[in-house]
Protein backbone atom coordinates (compact mmCIF):
# COMPACT_ATOMS: atom_id res chain seq x y z
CA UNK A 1 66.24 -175.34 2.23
CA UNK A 2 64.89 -177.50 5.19
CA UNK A 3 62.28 -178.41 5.66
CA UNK A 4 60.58 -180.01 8.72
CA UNK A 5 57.77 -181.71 9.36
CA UNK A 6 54.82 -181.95 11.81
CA UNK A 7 55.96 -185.35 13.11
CA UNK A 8 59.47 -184.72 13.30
CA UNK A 9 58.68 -181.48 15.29
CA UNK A 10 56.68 -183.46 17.65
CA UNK A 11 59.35 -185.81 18.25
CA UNK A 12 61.84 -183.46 18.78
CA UNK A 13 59.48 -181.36 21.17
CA UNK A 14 59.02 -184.47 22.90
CA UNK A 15 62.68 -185.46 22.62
CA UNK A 16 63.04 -182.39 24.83
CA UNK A 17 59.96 -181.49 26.78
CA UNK A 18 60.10 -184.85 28.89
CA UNK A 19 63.49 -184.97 30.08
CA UNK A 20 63.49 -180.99 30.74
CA UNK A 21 60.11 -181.64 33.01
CA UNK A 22 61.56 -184.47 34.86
CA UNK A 23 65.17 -182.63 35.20
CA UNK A 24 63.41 -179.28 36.72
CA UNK A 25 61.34 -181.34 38.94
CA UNK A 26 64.75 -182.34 40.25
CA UNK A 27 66.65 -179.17 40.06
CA UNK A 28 63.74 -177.33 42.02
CA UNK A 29 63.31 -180.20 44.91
CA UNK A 30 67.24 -180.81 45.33
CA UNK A 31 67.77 -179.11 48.46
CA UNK A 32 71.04 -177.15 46.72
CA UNK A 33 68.81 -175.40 44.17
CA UNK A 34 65.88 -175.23 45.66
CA UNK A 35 67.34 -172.83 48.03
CA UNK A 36 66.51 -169.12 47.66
CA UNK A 37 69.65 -167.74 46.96
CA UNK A 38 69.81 -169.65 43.95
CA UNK A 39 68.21 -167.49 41.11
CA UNK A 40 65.18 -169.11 39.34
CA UNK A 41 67.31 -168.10 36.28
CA UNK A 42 70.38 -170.22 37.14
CA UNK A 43 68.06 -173.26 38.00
CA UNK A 44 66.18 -173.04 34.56
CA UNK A 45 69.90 -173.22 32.80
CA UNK A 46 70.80 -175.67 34.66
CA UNK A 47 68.22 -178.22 34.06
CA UNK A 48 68.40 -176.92 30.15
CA UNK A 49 72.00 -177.74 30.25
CA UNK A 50 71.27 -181.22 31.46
CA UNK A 51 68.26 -182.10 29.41
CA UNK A 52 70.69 -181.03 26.27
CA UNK A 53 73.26 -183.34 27.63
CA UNK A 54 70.50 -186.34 28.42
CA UNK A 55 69.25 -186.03 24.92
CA UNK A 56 72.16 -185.63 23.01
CA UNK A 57 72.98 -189.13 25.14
CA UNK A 58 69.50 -190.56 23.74
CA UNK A 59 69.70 -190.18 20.04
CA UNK A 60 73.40 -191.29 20.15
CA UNK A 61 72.72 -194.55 21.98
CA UNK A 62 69.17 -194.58 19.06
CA UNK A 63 71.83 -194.36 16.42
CA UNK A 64 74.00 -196.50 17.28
């Protein structure tokens, strides 16, 4: 079974929530999303997609 705690759920959350703020902020000023033919949709998955990729990044350089 697995079991999780309250601090390791915080640290992911915040693992995740940072980078995904900072990556949005990005994706909705950058003059090639924030146009309004790109779906709100699209822009979401794309900063998701990123943030995934930025913290996979962090806990491999944290491991090593």
């Amino acid at each position: 079974m697995l079991s999780v705690t309250s601090a390791q759920l915080d640290a992911w959350m915040a693992a995740l929530v940072f980078p995904l703020v900072r990556l949005l902020g990005l994706a909705m000023a950058a003059p090639v999303f924030s146009n309004r033919g790109v779906p709100m949709q699209v822009r979401l998955a794309i900063g998701l997609a990123i943030a995934m990729a930025v913290i996979n990044a962090i806990v491999t350089d944290r491991g090593a």
